[in-house]
Protein backbone atom coordinates (compact mmCIF):
# COMPACT_ATOMS: atom_id res chain seq x y z
CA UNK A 1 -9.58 21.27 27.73
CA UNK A 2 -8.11 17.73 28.22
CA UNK A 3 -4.61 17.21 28.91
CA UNK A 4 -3.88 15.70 25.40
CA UNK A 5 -5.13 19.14 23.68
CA UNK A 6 -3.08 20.72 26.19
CA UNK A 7 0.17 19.17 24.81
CA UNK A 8 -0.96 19.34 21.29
CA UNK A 9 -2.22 23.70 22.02
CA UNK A 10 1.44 24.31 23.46
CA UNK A 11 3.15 22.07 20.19
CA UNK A 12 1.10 23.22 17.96
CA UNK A 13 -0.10 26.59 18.25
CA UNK A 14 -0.67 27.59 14.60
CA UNK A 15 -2.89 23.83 14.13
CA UNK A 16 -4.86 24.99 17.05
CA UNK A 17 -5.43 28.13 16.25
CA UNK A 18 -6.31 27.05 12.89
CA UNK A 19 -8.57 24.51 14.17
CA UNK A 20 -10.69 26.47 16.21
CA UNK A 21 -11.24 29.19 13.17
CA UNK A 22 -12.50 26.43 11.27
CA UNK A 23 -14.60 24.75 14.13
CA UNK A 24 -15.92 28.44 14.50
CA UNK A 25 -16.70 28.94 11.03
CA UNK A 26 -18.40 25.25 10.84
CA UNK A 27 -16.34 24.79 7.54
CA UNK A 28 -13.51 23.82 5.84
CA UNK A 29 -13.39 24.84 2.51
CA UNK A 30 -10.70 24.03 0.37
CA UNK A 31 -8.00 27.11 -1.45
CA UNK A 32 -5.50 25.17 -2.53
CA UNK A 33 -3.92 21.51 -3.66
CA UNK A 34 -0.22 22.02 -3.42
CA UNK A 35 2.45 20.00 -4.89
CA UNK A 36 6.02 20.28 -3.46
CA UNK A 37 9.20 17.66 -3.85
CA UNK A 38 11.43 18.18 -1.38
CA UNK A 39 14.98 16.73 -2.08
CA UNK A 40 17.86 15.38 0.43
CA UNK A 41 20.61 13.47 0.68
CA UNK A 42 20.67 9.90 2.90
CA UNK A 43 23.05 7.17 3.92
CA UNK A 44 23.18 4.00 2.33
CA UNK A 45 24.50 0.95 4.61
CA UNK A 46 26.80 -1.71 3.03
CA UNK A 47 24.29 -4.95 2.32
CA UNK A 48 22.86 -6.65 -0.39
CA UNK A 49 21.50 -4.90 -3.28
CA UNK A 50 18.66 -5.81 -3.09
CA UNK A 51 17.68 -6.12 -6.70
CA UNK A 52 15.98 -9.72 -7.31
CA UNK A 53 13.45 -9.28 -10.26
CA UNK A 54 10.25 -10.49 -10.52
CA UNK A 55 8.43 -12.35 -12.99
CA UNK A 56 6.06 -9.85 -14.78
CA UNK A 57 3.81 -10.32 -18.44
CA UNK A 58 6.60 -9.25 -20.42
CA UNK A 59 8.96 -11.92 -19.80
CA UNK A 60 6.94 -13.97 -22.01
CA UNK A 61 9.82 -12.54 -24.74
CA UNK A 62 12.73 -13.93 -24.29
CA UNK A 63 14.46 -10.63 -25.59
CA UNK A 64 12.50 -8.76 -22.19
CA UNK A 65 13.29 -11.94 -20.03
CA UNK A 66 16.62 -10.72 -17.81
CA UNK A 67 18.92 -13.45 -17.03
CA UNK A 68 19.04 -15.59 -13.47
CA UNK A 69 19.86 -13.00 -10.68
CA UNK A 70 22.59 -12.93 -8.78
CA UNK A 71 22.79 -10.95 -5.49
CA UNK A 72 25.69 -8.70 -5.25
CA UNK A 73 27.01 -6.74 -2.20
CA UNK A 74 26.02 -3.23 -2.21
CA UNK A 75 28.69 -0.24 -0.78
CA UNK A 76 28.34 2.14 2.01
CA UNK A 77 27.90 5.45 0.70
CA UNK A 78 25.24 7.96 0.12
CA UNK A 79 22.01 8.47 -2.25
CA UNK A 80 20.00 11.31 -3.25
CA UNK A 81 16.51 10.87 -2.19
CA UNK A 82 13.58 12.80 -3.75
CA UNK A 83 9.80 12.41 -2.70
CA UNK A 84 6.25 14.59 -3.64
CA UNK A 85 3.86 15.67 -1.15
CA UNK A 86 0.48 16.58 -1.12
CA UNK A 87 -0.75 19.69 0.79
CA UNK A 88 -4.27 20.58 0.89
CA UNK A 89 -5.22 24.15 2.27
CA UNK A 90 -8.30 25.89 3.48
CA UNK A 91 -9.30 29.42 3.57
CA UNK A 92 -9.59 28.87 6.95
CA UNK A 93 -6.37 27.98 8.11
CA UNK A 94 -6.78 24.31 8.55
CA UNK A 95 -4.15 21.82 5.90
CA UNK A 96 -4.00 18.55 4.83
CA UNK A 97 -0.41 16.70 4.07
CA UNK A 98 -0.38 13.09 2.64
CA UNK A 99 2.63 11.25 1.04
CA UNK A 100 4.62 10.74 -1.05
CA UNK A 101 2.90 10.33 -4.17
CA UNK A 102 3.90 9.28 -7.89
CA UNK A 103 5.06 12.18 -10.12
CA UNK A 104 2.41 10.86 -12.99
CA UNK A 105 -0.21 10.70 -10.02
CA UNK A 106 0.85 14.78 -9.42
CA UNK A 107 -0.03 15.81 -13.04
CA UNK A 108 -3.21 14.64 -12.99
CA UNK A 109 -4.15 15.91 -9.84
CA UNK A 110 -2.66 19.41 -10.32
CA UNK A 111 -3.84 19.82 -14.18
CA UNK A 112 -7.31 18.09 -13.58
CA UNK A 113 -8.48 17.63 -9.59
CA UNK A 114 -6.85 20.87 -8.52
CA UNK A 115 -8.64 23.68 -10.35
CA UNK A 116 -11.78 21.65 -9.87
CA UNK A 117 -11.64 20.58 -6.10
CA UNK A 118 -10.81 24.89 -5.04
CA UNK A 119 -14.27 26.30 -2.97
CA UNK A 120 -15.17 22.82 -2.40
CA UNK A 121 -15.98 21.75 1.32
CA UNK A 122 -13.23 19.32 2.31
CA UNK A 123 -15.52 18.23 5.11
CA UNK A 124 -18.05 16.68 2.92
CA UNK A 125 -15.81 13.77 2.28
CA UNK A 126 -18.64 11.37 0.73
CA UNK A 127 -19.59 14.66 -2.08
CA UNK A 128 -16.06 15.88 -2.84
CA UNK A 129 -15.54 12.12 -4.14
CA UNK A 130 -18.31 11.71 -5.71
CA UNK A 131 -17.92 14.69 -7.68
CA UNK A 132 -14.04 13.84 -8.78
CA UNK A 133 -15.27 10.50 -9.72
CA UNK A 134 -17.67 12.41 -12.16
CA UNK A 135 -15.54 14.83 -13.14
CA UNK A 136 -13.59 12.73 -16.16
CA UNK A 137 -14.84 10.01 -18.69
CA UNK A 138 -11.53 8.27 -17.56
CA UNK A 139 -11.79 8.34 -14.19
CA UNK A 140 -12.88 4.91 -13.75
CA UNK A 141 -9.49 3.46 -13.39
CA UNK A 142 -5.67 4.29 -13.64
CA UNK A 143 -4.04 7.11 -12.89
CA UNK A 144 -7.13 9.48 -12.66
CA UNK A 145 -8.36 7.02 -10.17
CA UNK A 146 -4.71 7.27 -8.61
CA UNK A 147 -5.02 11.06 -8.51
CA UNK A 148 -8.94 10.84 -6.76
CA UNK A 149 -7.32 8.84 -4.02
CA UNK A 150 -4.05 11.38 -3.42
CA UNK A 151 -7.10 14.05 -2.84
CA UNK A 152 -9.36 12.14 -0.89
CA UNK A 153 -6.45 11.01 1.55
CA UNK A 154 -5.05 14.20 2.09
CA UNK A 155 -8.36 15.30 2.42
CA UNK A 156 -8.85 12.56 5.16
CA UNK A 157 -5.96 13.76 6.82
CA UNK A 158 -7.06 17.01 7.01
CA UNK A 159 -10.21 15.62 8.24
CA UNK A 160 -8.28 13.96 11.25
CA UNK A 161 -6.21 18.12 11.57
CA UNK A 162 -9.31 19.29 11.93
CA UNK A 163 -10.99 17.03 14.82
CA UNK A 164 -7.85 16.98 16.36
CA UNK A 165 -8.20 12.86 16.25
CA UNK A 166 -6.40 10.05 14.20
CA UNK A 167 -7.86 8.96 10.94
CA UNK A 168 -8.61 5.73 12.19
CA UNK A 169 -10.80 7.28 15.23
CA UNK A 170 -13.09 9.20 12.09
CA UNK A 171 -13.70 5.47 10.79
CA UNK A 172 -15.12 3.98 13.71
CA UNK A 173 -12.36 3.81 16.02
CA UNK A 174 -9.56 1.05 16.33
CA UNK A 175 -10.01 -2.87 16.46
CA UNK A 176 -6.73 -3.02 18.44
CA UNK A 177 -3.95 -1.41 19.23
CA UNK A 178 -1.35 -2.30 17.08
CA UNK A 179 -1.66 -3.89 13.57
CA UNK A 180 0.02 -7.20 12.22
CA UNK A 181 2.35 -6.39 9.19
CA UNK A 182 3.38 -9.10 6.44
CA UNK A 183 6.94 -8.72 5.01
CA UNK A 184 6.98 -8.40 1.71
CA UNK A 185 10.45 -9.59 0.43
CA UNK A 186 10.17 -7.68 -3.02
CA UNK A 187 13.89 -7.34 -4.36
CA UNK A 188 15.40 -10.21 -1.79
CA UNK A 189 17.46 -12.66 -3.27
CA UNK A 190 15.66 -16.04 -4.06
CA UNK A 191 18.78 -17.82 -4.43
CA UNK A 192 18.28 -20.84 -1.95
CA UNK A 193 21.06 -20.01 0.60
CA UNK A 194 20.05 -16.36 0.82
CA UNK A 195 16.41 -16.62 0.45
CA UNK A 196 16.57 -19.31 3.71
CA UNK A 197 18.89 -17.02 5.78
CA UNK A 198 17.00 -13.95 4.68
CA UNK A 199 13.31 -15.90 5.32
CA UNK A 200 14.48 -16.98 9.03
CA UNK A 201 16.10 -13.84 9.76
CA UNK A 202 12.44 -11.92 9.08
CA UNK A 203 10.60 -14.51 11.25
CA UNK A 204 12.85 -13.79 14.29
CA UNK A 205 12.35 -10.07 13.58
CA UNK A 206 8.79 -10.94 13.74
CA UNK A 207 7.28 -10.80 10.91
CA UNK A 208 4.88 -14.64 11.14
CA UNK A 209 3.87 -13.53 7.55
CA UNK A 210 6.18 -13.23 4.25
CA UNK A 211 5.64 -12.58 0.81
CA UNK A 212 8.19 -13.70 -1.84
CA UNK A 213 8.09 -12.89 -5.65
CA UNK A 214 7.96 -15.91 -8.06
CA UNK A 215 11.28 -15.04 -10.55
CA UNK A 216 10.30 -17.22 -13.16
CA UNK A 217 7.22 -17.59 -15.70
CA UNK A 218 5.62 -19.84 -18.32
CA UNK A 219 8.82 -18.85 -20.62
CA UNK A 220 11.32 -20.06 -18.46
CA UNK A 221 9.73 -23.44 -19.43
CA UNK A 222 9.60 -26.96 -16.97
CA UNK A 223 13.10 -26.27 -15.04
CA UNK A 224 11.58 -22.43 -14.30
CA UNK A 225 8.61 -24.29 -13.01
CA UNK A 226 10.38 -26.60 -10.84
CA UNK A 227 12.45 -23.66 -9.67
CA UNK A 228 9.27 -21.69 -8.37
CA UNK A 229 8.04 -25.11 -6.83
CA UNK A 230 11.46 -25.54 -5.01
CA UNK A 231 10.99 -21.76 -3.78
CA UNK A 232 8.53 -23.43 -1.35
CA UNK A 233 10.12 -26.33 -0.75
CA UNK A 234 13.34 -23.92 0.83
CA UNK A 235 11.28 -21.01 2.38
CA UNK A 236 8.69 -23.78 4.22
CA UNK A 237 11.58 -25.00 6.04
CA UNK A 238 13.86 -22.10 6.49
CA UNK A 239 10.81 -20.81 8.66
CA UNK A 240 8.71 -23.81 10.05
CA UNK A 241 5.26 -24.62 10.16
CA UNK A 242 4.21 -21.63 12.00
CA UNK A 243 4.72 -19.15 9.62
CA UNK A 244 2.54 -17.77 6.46
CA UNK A 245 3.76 -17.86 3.10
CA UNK A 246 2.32 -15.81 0.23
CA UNK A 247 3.56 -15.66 -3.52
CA UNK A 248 3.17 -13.25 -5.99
CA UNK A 249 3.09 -13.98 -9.87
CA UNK A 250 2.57 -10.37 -10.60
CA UNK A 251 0.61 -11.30 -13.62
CA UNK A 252 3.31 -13.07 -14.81
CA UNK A 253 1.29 -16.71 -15.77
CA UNK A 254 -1.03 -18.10 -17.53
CA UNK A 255 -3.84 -20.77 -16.26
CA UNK A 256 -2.36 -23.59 -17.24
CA UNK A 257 0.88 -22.79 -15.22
CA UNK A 258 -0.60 -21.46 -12.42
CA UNK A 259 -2.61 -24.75 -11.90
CA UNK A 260 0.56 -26.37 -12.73
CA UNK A 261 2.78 -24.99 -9.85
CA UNK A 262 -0.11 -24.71 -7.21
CA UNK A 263 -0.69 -28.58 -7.46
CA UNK A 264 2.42 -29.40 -6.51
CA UNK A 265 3.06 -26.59 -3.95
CA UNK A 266 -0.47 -27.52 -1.36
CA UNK A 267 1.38 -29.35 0.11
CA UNK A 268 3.31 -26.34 2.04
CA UNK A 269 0.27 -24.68 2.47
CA UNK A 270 0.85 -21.29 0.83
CA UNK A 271 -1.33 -18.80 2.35
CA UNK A 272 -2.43 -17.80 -1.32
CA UNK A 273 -1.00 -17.19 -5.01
CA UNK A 274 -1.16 -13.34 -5.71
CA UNK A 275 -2.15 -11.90 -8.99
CA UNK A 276 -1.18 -15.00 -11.13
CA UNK A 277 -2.98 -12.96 -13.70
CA UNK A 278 -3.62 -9.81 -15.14
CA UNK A 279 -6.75 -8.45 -13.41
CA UNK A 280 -9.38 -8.47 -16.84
CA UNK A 281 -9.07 -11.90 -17.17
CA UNK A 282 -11.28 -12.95 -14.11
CA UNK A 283 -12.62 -16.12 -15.53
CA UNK A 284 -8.95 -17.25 -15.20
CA UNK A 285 -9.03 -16.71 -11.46
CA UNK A 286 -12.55 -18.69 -11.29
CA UNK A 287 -10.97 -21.28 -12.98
CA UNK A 288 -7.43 -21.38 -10.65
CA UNK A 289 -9.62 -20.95 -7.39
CA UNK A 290 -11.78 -24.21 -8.38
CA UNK A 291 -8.65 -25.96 -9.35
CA UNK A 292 -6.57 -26.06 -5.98
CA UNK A 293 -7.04 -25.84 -2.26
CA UNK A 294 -4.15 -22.70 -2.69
CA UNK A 295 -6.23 -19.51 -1.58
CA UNK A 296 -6.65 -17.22 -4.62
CA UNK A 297 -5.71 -13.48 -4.38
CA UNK A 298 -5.68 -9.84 -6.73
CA UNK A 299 -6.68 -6.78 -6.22
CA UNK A 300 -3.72 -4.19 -6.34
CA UNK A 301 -4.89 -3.25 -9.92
CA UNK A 302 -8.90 -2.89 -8.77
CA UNK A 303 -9.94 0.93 -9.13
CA UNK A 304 -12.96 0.73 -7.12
CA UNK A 305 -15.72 -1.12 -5.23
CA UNK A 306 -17.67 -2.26 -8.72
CA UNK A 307 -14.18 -4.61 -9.61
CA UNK A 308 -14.55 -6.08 -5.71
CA UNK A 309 -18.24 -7.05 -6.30
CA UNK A 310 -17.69 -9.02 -9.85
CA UNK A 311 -14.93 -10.79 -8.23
CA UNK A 312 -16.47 -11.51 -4.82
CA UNK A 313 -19.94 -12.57 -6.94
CA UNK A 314 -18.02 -14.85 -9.44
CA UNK A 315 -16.25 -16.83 -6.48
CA UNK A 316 -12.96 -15.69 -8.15
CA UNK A 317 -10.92 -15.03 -4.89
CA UNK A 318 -10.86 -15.00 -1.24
CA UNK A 319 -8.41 -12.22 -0.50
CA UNK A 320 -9.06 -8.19 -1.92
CA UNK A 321 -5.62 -6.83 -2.08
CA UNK A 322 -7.16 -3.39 -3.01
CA UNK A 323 -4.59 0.01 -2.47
CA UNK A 324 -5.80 3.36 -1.32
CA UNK A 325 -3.37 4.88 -3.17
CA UNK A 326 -4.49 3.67 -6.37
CA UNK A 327 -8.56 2.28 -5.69
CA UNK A 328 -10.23 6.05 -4.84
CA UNK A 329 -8.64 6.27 -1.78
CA UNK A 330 -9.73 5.98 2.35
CA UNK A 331 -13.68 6.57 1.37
CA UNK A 332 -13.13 3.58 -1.27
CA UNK A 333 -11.61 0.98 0.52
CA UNK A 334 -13.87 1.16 3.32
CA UNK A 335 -16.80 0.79 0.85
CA UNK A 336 -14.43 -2.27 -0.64
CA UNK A 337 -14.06 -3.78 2.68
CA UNK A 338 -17.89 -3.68 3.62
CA UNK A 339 -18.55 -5.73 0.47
CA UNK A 340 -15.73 -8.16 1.35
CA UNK A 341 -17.46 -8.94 4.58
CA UNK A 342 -20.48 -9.96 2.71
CA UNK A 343 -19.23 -12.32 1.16
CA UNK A 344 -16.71 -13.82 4.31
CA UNK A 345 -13.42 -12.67 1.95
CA UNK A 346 -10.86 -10.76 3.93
CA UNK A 347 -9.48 -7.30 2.95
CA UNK A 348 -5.25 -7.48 3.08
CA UNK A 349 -4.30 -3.66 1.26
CA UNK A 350 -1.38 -3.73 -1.36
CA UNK A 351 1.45 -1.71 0.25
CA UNK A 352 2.05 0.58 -1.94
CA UNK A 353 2.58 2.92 1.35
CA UNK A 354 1.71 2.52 4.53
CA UNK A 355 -0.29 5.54 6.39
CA UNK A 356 -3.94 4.94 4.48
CA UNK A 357 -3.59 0.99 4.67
CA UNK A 358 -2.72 0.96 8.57
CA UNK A 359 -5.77 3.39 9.19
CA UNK A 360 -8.64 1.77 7.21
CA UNK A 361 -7.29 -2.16 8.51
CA UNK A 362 -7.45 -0.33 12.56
CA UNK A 363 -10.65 0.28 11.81
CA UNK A 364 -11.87 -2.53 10.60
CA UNK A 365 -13.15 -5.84 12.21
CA UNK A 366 -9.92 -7.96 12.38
CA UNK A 367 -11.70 -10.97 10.41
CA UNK A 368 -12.27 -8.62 8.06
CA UNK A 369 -8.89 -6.58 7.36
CA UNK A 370 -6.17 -9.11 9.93
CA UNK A 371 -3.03 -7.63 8.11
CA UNK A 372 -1.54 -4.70 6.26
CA UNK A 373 1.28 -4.74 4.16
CA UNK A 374 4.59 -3.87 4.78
CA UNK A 375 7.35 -3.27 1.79
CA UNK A 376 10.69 -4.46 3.60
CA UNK A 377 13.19 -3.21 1.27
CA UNK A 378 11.05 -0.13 -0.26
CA UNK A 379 9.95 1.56 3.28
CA UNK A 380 13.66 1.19 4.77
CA UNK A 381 13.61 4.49 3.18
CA UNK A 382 10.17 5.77 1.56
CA UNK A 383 9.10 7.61 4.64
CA UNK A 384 13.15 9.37 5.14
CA UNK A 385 11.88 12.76 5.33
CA UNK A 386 9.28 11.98 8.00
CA UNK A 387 9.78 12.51 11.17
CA UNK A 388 7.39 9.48 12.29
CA UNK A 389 7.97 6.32 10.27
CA UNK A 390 5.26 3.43 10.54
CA UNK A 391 8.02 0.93 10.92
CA UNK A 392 7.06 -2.88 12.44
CA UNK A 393 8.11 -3.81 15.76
CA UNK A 394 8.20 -7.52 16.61
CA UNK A 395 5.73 -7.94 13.37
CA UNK A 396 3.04 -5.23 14.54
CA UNK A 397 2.71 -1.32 13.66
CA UNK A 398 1.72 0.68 16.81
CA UNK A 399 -0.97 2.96 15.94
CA UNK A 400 -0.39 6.18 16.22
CA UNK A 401 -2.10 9.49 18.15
CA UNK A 402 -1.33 12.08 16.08
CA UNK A 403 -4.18 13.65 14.26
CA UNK A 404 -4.93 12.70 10.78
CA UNK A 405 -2.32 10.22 9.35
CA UNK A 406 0.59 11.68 11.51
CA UNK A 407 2.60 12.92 8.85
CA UNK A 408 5.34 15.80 9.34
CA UNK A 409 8.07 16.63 7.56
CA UNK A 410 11.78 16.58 9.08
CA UNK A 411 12.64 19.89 7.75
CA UNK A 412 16.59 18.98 9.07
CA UNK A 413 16.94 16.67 6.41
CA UNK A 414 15.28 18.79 3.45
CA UNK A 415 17.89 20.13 0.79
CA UNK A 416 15.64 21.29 -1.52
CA UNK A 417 12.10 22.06 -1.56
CA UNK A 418 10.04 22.95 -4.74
CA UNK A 419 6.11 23.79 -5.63
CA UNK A 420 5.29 21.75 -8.91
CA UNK A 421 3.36 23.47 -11.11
């Protein structure tokens, strides 16, 4: 046995044991899809709130359209914290864990995926998808899609349990050691001061890549506009030449704005404009892409590999910002990011977490999948009650050894723990 089982046998006794049943039996077949929200308490530091809107398709009415932000200092204290895991059991011992995951996500998955997926061979990754995907008239998008993809990860991580490897080392193996993260400044103050202070202050943490939310839409009218321009004006040289800048209009605009604002912003070389519109209208994104020089990017809304190949095929973007937590999953965004590479676009995952993103872009050729996403503000705390947190150092995310995805819970700082049903 090598010395890196040997660690894992004397930490792990029960995973071991449970391992080699399986390995013995040649199976893994699947009892149970648990659902359990564990509860705690955490510490809050005194800082900015944090609470900068973005622009999003209902600000169009001016009743829905909040007035200009204003950051505000936020108070020591505490906060109750509250997440929903994903535990997928065998009959023969081996289990899956993957989190957190949305509570509409969990009703789908235990009312629909969960009686269906029971008996089923978790090992046969490529038929357990393909038969949730056929399961539901609806499953084509939205949150049935968003419950396929809490299965299939888990079931990748159980995957990873049960070769006693990393989830990256089951997709090929890893392009590199570590992986560059963007910051993405979602809920940062864009008021000039701040937004400058805040922007350096990222770069000389190390993140050479930011993403900041445009506030302000086609019904904040001409001053809005120039507002969003002067965003790039004040970000471009809080951090210098030598450091990305990507925007995201959250489907927000309309054409004729977009083309509007990314005229006059090429010349501080944006990396790209994010999801200026809302994902159906794709002729819109033709349109923007032939318009300006600013690289043209969506993707967080596709539900699987069919949306990539329109988009790629009608020269609509460059960038696929599809998310395993929402697109089918780990066996769908590798499928997404071989099509990508077809047509030269590069794969950069939405963030919506961070464990399936960082596996699938380690495995992937860098020119391919270069980044992965990393929610400043959001995963300060979204991973609390784990004990290993993919947090950025200096920019990159180490990758990690564990098997499967890594995740364990910190059962010191569980309160509460209940099975959803």
């Amino acid at each position: 046995m090598r010395r890196r089982d040997l660690l894992l046998s004397s930490a792990f006794p029960a995973l071991m044991n449970a391992q080699e049943r399986a390995r013995t039996s040649g199976q893994a077949t699947i009892k149970d899809l648990e659902l359990i929200r564990i509860e705690g308490r955490r510490k809050v530091e005194a800082g900015d709130a944090k609470g900068q809107h973005q622009v999003n398709p209902l600000h169009v009415y001016a009743e829905h359209r909040p007035a200009e932000y204003r950051e505000r200092e936020r108070p020591a204290g505490e906060a109750r914290a509250a997440q929903i895991y994903l535990r997928m059991t065998t009959n023969e011992g081996v289990e899956g864990l993957y989190g957190p995951i949305d509570d509409e996500v969990a009703v789908v998955v235990y009312r629909q995926l969960r009686p269906f997926v029971k008996g089923k061979d978790a090992l046969a990754g490529e038929t357990l998808w393909d038969k949730m995907f056929r399961l539901n008239r609806h499953s084509r998008s939205s949150h049935f899609m968003m419950a396929i993809s809490a299965v299939d990860n888990v079931a990748w991580d159980l995957r990873g349990r049960y070769f006693n490897t990393p989830v990256y080392r089951l997709l090929g193996g890893p392009t590199r050691p570590a992986v560059e993260a963007y910051g993405s400044c979602l809920g940062h103050s864009v008021e000039p001061d701040r937004m400058r202070k805040t922007a350096a202050e990222f770069k000389r943490q190390g993140f050479r890549h930011q993403k900041w939310f445009m506030p302000l839409g086609p019904g904040d009218g001409a001053v809005g506009l120039e507002k969003n321009v002067q965003m790039l004006r004040h970000l471009r040289e809080a951090v210098g030449n030598d450091c990305d800048l990507m925007f995201d209009a959250f489907m927000g605009w309309d054409l004729n704005y977009a083309i509007q604002w990314a005229k006059q912003v090429e010349q501080y070389r944006p990396r790209w404009i994010e999801e200026a519109f809302h994902p159906d209208k794709m002729e819109s994104f033709v349109a923007l892409r032939k318009a300006t020089s600013v690289p043209v990017a969506t993707g967080e809304h596709f539900y699987g590999r069919w949306e990539v190949k329109r988009f790629l095929e009608a020269g609509a973007i460059t960038v696929v910002q599809s998310d395993p937590e929402w697109c089918g999953g780990v066996s769908e965004l590798v499928k997404m990011c071989s099509i990508a590479s077809a047509y030269d676009a590069q794969v950069i995952p939405h963030g919506h977490s961070v464990h399936s993103s960082l596996h699938v872009v380690a495995s992937q050729s860098p020119m391919t999948c270069p980044l992965v996403e990393y929610l400043i503000s959001k995963m300060s705390s979204y991973y609390y009650f784990e004990k290993w947190d993919p947090k950025p150092v200096d920019g990159k995310i180490t990758l990690p050894n564990r098997p499967g995805f890594g995740i364990e819970l910190d059962e010191a700082k569980i309160e509460k723990r209940t099975a959803l049903t």
